[in-house]
Every structure is written in C-alpha cells, then in structure tokens.
C-alpha atoms as a PDB file:
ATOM      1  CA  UNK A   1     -70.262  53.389  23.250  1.00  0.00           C
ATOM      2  CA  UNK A   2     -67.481  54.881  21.316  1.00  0.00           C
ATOM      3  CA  UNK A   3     -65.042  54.820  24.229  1.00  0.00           C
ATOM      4  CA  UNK A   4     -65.959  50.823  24.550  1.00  0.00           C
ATOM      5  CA  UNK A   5     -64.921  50.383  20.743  1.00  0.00           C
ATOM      6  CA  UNK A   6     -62.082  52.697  21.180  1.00  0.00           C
ATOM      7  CA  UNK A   7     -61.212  50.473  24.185  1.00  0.00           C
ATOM      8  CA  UNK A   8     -61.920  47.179  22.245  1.00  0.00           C
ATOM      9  CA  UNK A   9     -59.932  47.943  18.942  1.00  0.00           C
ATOM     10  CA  UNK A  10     -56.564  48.600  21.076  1.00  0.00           C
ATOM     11  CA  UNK A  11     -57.345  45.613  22.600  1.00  0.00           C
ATOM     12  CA  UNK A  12     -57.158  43.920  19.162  1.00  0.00           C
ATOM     13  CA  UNK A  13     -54.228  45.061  18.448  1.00  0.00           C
ATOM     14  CA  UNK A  14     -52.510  44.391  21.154  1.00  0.00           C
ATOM     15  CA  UNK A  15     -53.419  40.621  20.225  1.00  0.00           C
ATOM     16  CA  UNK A  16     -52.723  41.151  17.024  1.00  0.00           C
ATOM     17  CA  UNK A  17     -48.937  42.294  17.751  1.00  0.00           C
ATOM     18  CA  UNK A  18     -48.395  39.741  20.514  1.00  0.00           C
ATOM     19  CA  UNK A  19     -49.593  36.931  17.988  1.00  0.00           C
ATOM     20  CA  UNK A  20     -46.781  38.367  15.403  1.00  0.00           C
ATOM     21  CA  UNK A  21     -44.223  38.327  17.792  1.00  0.00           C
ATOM     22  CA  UNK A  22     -44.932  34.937  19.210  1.00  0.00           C
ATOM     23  CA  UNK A  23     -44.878  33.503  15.543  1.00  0.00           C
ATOM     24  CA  UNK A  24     -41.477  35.461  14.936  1.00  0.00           C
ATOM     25  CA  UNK A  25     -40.102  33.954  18.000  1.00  0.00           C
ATOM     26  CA  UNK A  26     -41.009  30.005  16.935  1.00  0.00           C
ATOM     27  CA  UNK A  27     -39.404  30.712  13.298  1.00  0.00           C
ATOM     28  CA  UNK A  28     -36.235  32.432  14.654  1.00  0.00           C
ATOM     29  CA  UNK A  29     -36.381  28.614  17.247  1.00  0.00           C
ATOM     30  CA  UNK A  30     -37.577  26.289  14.316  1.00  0.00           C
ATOM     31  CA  UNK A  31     -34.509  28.436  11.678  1.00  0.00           C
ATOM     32  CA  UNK A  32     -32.006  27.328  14.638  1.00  0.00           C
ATOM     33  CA  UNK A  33     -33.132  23.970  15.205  1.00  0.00           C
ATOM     34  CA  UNK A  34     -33.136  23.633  11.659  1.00  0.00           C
ATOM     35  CA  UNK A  35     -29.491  25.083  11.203  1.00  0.00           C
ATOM     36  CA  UNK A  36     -28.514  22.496  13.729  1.00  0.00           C
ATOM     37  CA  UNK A  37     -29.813  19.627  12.263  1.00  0.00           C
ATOM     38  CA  UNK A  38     -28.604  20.641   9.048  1.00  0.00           C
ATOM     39  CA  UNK A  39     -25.144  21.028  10.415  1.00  0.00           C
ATOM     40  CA  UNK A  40     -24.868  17.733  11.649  1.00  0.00           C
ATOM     41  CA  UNK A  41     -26.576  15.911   8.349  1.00  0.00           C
ATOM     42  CA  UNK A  42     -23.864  17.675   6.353  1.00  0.00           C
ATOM     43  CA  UNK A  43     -21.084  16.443   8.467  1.00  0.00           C
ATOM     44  CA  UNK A  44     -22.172  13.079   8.719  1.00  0.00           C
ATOM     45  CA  UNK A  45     -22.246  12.819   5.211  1.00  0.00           C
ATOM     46  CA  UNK A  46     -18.994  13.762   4.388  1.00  0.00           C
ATOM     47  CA  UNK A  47     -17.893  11.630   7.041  1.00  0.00           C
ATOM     48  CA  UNK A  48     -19.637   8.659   5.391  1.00  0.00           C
ATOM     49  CA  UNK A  49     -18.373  10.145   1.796  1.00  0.00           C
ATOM     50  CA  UNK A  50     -14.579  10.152   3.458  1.00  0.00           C
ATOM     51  CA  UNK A  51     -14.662   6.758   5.099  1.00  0.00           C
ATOM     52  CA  UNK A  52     -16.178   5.155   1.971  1.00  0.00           C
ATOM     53  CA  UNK A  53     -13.282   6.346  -0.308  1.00  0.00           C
ATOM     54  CA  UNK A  54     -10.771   5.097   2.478  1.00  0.00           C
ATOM     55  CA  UNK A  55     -12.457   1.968   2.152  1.00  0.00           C
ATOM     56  CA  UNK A  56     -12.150   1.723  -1.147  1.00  0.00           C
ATOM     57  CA  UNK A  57      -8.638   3.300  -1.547  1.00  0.00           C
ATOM     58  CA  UNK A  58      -7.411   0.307   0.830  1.00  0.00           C
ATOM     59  CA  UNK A  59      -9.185  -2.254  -0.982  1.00  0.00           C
ATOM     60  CA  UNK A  60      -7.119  -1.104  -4.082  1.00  0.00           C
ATOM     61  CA  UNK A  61      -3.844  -1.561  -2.625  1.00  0.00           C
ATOM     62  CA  UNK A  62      -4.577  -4.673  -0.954  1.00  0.00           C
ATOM     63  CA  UNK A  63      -5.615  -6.240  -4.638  1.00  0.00           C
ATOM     64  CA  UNK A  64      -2.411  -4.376  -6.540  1.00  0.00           C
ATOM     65  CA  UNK A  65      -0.235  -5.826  -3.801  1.00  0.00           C
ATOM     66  CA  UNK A  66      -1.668  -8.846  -3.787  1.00  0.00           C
ATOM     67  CA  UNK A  67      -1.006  -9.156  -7.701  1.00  0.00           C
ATOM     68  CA  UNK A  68       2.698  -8.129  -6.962  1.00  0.00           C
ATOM     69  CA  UNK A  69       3.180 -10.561  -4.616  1.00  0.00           C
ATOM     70  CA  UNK A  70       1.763 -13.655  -6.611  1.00  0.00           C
ATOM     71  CA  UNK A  71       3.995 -12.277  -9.253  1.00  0.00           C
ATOM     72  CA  UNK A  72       6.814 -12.464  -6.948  1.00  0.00           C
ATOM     73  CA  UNK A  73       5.851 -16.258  -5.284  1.00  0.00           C
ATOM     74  CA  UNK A  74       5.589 -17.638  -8.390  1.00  0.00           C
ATOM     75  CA  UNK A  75       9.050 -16.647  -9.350  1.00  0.00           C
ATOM     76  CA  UNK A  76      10.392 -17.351  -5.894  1.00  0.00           C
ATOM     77  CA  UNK A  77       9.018 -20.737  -5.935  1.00  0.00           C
ATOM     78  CA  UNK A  78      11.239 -21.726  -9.260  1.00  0.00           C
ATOM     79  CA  UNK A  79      14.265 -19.767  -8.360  1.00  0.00           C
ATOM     80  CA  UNK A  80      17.653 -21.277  -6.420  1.00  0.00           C
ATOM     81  CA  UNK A  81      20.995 -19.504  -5.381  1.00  0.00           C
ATOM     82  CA  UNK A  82      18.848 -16.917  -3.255  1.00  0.00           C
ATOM     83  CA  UNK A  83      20.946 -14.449  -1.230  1.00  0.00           C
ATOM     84  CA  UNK A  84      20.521 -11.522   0.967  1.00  0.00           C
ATOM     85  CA  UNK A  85      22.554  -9.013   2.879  1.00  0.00           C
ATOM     86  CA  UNK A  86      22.335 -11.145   6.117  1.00  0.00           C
ATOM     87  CA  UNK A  87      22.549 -14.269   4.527  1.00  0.00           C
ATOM     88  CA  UNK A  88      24.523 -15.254   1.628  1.00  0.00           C
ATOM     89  CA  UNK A  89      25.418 -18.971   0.957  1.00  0.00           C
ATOM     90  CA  UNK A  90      29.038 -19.740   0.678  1.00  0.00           C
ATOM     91  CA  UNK A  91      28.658 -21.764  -2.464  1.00  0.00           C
ATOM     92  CA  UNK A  92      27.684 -18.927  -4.149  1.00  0.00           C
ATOM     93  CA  UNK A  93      30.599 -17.489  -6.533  1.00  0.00           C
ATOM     94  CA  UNK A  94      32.800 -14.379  -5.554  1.00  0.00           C
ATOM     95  CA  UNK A  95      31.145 -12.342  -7.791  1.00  0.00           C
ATOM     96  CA  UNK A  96      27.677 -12.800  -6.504  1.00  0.00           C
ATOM     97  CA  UNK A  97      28.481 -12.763  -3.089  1.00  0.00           C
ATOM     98  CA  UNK A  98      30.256  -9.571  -3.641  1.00  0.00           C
ATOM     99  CA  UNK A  99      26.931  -8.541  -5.083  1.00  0.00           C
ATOM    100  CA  UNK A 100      24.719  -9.898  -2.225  1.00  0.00           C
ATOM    101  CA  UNK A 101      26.453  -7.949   0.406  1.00  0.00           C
ATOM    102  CA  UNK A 102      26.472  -4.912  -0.753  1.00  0.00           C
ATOM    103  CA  UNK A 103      22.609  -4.659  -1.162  1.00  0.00           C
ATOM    104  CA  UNK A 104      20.629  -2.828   1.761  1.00  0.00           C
ATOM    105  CA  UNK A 105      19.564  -5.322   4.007  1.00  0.00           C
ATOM    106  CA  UNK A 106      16.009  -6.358   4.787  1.00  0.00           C
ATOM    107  CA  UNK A 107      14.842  -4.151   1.533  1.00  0.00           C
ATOM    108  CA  UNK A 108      16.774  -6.373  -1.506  1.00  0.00           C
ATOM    109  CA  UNK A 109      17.000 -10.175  -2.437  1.00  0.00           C
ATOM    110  CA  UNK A 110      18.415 -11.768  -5.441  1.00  0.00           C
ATOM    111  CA  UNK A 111      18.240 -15.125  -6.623  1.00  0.00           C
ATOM    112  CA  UNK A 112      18.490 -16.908 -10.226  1.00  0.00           C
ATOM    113  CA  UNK A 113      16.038 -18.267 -12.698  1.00  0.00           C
ATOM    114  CA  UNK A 114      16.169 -20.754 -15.651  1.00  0.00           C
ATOM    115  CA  UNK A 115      19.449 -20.062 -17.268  1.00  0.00           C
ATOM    116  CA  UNK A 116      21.166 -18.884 -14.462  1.00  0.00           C
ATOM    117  CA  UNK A 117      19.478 -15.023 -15.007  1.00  0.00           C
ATOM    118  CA  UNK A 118      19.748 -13.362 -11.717  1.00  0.00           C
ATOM    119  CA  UNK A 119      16.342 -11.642 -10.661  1.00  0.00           C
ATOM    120  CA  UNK A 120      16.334  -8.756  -7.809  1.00  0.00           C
ATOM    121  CA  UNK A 121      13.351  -7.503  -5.862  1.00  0.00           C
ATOM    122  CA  UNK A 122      13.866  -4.170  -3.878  1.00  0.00           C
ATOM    123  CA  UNK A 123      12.270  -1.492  -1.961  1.00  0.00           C
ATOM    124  CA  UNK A 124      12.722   2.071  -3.036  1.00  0.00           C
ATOM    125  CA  UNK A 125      13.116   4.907  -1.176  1.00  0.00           C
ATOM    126  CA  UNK A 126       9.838   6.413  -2.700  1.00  0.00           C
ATOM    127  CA  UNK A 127       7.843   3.437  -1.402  1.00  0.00           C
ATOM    128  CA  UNK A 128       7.750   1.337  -4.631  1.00  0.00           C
ATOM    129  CA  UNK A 129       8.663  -2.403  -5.336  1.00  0.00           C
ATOM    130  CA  UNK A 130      11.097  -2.612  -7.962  1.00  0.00           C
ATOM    131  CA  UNK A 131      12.002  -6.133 -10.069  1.00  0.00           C
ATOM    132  CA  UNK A 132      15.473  -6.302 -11.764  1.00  0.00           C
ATOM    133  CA  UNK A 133      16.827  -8.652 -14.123  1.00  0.00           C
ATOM    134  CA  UNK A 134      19.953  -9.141 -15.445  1.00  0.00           C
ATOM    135  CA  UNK A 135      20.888  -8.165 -18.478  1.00  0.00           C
ATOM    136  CA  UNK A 136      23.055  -9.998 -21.160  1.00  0.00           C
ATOM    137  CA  UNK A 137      26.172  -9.025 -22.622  1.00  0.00           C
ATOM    138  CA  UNK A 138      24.842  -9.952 -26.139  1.00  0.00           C
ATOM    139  CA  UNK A 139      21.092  -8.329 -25.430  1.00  0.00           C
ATOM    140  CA  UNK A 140      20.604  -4.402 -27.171  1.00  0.00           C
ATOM    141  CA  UNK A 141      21.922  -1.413 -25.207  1.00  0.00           C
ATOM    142  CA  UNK A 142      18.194  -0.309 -25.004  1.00  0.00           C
ATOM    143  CA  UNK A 143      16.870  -2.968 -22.870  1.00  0.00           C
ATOM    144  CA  UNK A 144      16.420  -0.664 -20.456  1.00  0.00           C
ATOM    145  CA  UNK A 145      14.891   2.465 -21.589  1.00  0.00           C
ATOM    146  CA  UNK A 146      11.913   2.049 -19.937  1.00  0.00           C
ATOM    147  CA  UNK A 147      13.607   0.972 -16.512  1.00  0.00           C
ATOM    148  CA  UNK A 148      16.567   1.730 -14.408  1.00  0.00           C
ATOM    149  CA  UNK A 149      20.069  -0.069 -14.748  1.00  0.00           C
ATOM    150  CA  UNK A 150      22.465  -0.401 -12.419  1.00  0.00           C
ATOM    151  CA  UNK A 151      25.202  -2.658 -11.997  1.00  0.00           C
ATOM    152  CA  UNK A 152      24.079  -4.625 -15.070  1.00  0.00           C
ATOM    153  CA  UNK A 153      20.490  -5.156 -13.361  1.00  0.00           C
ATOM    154  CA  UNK A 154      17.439  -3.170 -15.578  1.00  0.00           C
ATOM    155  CA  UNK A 155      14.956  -2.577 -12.627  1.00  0.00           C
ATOM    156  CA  UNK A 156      11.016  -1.857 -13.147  1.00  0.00           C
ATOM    157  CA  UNK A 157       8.446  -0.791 -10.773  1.00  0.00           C
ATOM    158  CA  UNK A 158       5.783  -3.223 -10.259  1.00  0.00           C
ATOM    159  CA  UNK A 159       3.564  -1.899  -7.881  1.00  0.00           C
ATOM    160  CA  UNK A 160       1.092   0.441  -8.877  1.00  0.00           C
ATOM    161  CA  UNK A 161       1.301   4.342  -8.543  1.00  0.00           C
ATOM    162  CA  UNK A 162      -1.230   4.571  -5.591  1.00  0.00           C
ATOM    163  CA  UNK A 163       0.040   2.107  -3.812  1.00  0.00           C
ATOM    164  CA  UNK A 164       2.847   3.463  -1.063  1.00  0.00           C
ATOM    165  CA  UNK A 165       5.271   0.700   0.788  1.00  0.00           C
ATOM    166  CA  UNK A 166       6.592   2.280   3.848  1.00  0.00           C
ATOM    167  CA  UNK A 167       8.346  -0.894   5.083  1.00  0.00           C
ATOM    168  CA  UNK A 168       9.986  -4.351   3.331  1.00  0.00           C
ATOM    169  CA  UNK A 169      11.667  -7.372   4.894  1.00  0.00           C
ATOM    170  CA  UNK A 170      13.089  -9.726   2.470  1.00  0.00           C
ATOM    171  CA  UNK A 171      14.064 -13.325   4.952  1.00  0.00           C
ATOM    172  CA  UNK A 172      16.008 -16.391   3.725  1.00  0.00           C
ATOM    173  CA  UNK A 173      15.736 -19.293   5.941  1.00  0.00           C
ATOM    174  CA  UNK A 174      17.642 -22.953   5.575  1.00  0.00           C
ATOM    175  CA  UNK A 175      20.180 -20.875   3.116  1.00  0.00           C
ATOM    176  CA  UNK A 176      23.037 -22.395   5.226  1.00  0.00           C
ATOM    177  CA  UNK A 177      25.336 -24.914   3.553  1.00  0.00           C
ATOM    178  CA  UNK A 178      24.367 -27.404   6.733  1.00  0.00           C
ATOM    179  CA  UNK A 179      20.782 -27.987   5.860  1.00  0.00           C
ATOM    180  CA  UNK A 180      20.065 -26.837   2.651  1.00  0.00           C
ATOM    181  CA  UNK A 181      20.574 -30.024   0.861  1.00  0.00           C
ATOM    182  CA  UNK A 182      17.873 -31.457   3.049  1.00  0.00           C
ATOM    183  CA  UNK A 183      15.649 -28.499   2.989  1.00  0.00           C
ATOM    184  CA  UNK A 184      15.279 -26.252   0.404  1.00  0.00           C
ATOM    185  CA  UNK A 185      15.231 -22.122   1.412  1.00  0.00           C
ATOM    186  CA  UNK A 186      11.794 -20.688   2.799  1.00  0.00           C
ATOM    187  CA  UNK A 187      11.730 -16.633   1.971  1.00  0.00           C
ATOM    188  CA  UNK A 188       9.576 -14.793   4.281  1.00  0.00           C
ATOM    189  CA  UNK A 189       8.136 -11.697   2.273  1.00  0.00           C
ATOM    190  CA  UNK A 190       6.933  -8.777   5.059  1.00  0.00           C
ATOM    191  CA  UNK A 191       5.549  -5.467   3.517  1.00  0.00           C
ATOM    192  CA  UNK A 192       3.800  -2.891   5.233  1.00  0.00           C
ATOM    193  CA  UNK A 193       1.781  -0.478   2.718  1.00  0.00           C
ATOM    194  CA  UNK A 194      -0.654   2.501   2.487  1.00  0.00           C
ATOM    195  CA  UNK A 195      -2.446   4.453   0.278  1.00  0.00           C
ATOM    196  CA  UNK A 196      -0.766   7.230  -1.445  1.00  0.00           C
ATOM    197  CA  UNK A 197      -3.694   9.268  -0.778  1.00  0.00           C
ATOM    198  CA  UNK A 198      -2.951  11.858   2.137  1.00  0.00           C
ATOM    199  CA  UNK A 199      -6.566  11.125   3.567  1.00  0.00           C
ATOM    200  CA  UNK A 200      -5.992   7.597   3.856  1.00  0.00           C
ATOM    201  CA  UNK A 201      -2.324   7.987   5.817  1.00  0.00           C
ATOM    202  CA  UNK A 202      -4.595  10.380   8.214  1.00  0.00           C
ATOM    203  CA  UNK A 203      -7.368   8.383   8.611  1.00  0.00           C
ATOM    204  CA  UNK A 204      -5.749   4.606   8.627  1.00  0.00           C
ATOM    205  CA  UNK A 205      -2.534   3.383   9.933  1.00  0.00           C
ATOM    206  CA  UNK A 206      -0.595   0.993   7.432  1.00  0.00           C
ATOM    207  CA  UNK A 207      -1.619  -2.190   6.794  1.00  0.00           C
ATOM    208  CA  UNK A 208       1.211  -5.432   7.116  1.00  0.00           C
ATOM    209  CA  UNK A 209       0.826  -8.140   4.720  1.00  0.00           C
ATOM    210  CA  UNK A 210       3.384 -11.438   4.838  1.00  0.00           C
ATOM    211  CA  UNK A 211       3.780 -14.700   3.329  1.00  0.00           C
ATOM    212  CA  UNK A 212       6.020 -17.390   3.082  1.00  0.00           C
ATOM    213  CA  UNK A 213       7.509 -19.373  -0.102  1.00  0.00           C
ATOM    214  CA  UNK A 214       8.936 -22.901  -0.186  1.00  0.00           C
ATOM    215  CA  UNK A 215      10.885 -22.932  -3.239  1.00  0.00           C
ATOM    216  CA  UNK A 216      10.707 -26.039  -5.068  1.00  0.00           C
ATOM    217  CA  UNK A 217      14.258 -25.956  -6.357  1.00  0.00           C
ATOM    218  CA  UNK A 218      17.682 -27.207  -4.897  1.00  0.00           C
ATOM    219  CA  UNK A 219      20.431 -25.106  -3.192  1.00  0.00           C
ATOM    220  CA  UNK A 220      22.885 -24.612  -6.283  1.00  0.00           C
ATOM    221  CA  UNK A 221      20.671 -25.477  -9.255  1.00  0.00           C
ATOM    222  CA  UNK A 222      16.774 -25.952 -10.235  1.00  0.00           C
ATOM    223  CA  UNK A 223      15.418 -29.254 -11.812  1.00  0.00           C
ATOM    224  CA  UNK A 224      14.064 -27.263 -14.546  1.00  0.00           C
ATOM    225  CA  UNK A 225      17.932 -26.424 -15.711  1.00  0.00           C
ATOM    226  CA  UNK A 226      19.159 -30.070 -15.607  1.00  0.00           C
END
C-alpha cells in the first residue's frame, strides 16, 4: 500500500508541474499578443493625433490666407495704374515705369489708390506676403518703424507667422493701351502655401489657392478721384 501512495503522490506532481508550465506558457502567449495589440493601438493613435493637427494646421492657413487675400481684392478692386515686371502700361510716367521694371517678376505688383498713393504687394524670400505703401514727403521719418522701407515704400507683413508661401504669381491682363479703355485690368492672384510646421510640409504637399479681380476703376484714374 505504501508503494501505491508513493506511486500516486509522484503522479500528482507530475500534474501539478505540467499544469504550471502549461499556465506559464498561455501568459508568456497572452503577454505577446497583448504587446502586439498594444503596439499597434499606440501607433494608431498618434497617427490619428498627427493627422488631426495637420488638419487643423491647414485649416489655419487656408482662413489667414483667405483674410489676406480679401484684404488684397478689396484694394485691387478700387485701385488703377497697375503695373508689373511683364507688363507695364506705357501711359504710366517715367518714374513709375522705371519702378515697375525693376521689381522681380511674378512675385511684386504695384498699383495706386485714392490720391494717387502707390500700394505694392510682394513675396518674400522667407515665404511671407508683404504690403507697401508709399510714403509722403511731408509724413514723419518714423512711419516706418514697425515695417521695412525701401525706395520710399514702408512694407508690412500681412500674412500670419504660421503661414509659409512657397510660390506667388502676380498677372495683369487688358493692361495694354489697345483695350484698356474698353476693359478695365483683371489681376490674377496665384499663391501656393503651407504650414510652417515641419510635420505638415512632410505629411501634405502645398496647397494652390487663385482668384481673379475686375477692378472697377479706369486705366489712368479711378472715379472715386474725379
């Protein structure tokens, strides 16, 4: 009898181990599975966390540019004697013309408001949209402290620091002496812009944004200065 229960208690623990070690095997399985799954639940959420900030880093830009632009339409629309680079109206005086060509085409264009002020818009080389306007002879020598003047233009950034414009085209159509007493110039304003946030210029590719303007004012002078 004591051999049998000798017999029978190695038995027993010999089920005993093999039940340890088959539990030790399913958590070591379960602790990978789990790993895994936890893996991809962490990258999925900060793939959704990145693509929700691109989202709303490029629904910024598109509203500050948006502002710009209106800024720059309604200005446009009022505005006569426009010139650019490529095309620069030959009723324009010497000195204006002199001015138009030396600006860098497709990036600048100039044209006069009410009281024959001349207003620039220009691209800068660190991706900004600058507005200049000219400054009087009579007006204080600190007009422009908080801009940039050159050539008797004080410029100011208008678009807003996160906002990066990698490309500009500035177009003047009907500007020709021919036609533009019938019709008066269309500009065509053609911007491509991005975040300035590194993750969106990975993630995105730029987005192009372009209107036209009719301006409602004649080649050589605007109704509102008669």
């Amino acid at each position: 009898m004591a051999l049998i229960d000798m017999n029978s208690n190695k038995n027993k623990q010999l089920h005993t181990v093999r039940r340890e070690g088959f539990t030790l095997v399913e958590m070591i399985v379960a602790f990978g599975i789990f790993t895994i799954f936890i893996t991809v639940a962490a990258g999925s959420f900060v793939r959704s966390v990145r693509i929700q900030r691109v989202s709303l880093q490029l629904m910024a830009i598109n509203d500050n540019m948006a502002i710009t632009m209106e800024q720059m339409m309604r200005e446009m629309r009022v505005g006569y004697n426009f010139c650019t680079a490529e095309s620069i109206p030959n009723t324009l005086s010497a000195t204006v013309q002199s001015q138009c060509a030396f600006m860098i085409p497709g990036q600048e264009i100039q044209f006069f408001k009410k009281g024959d002020v001349p207003v620039r818009y220009r691209r800068t080389a660190s991706g900004s949209i600058q507005k200049g306007v000219g400054v009087a002879e009579d007006e204080p020598i600190d007009v422009c402290a908080e801009g940039e003047s050159v050539d008797g233009i004080c410029y100011r950034t208008i678009t807003a620091e996160n906002t990066d414009v990698m490309g500009a085209n500035f177009q003047v159509l009907h500007n020709d002496v021919e036609i533009g007493l019938l019709y008066p110039p269309r500009i065509v304003l053609s911007f491509s812009i991005t975040s300035t946030d590194p993750l969106v210029k990975t993630m995105t590719s730029p987005i192009t944004i372009q209107t036209t303007i009719s301006a409602r004012c004649g080649k050589q002078s605007c109704p509102a200065d008669n």
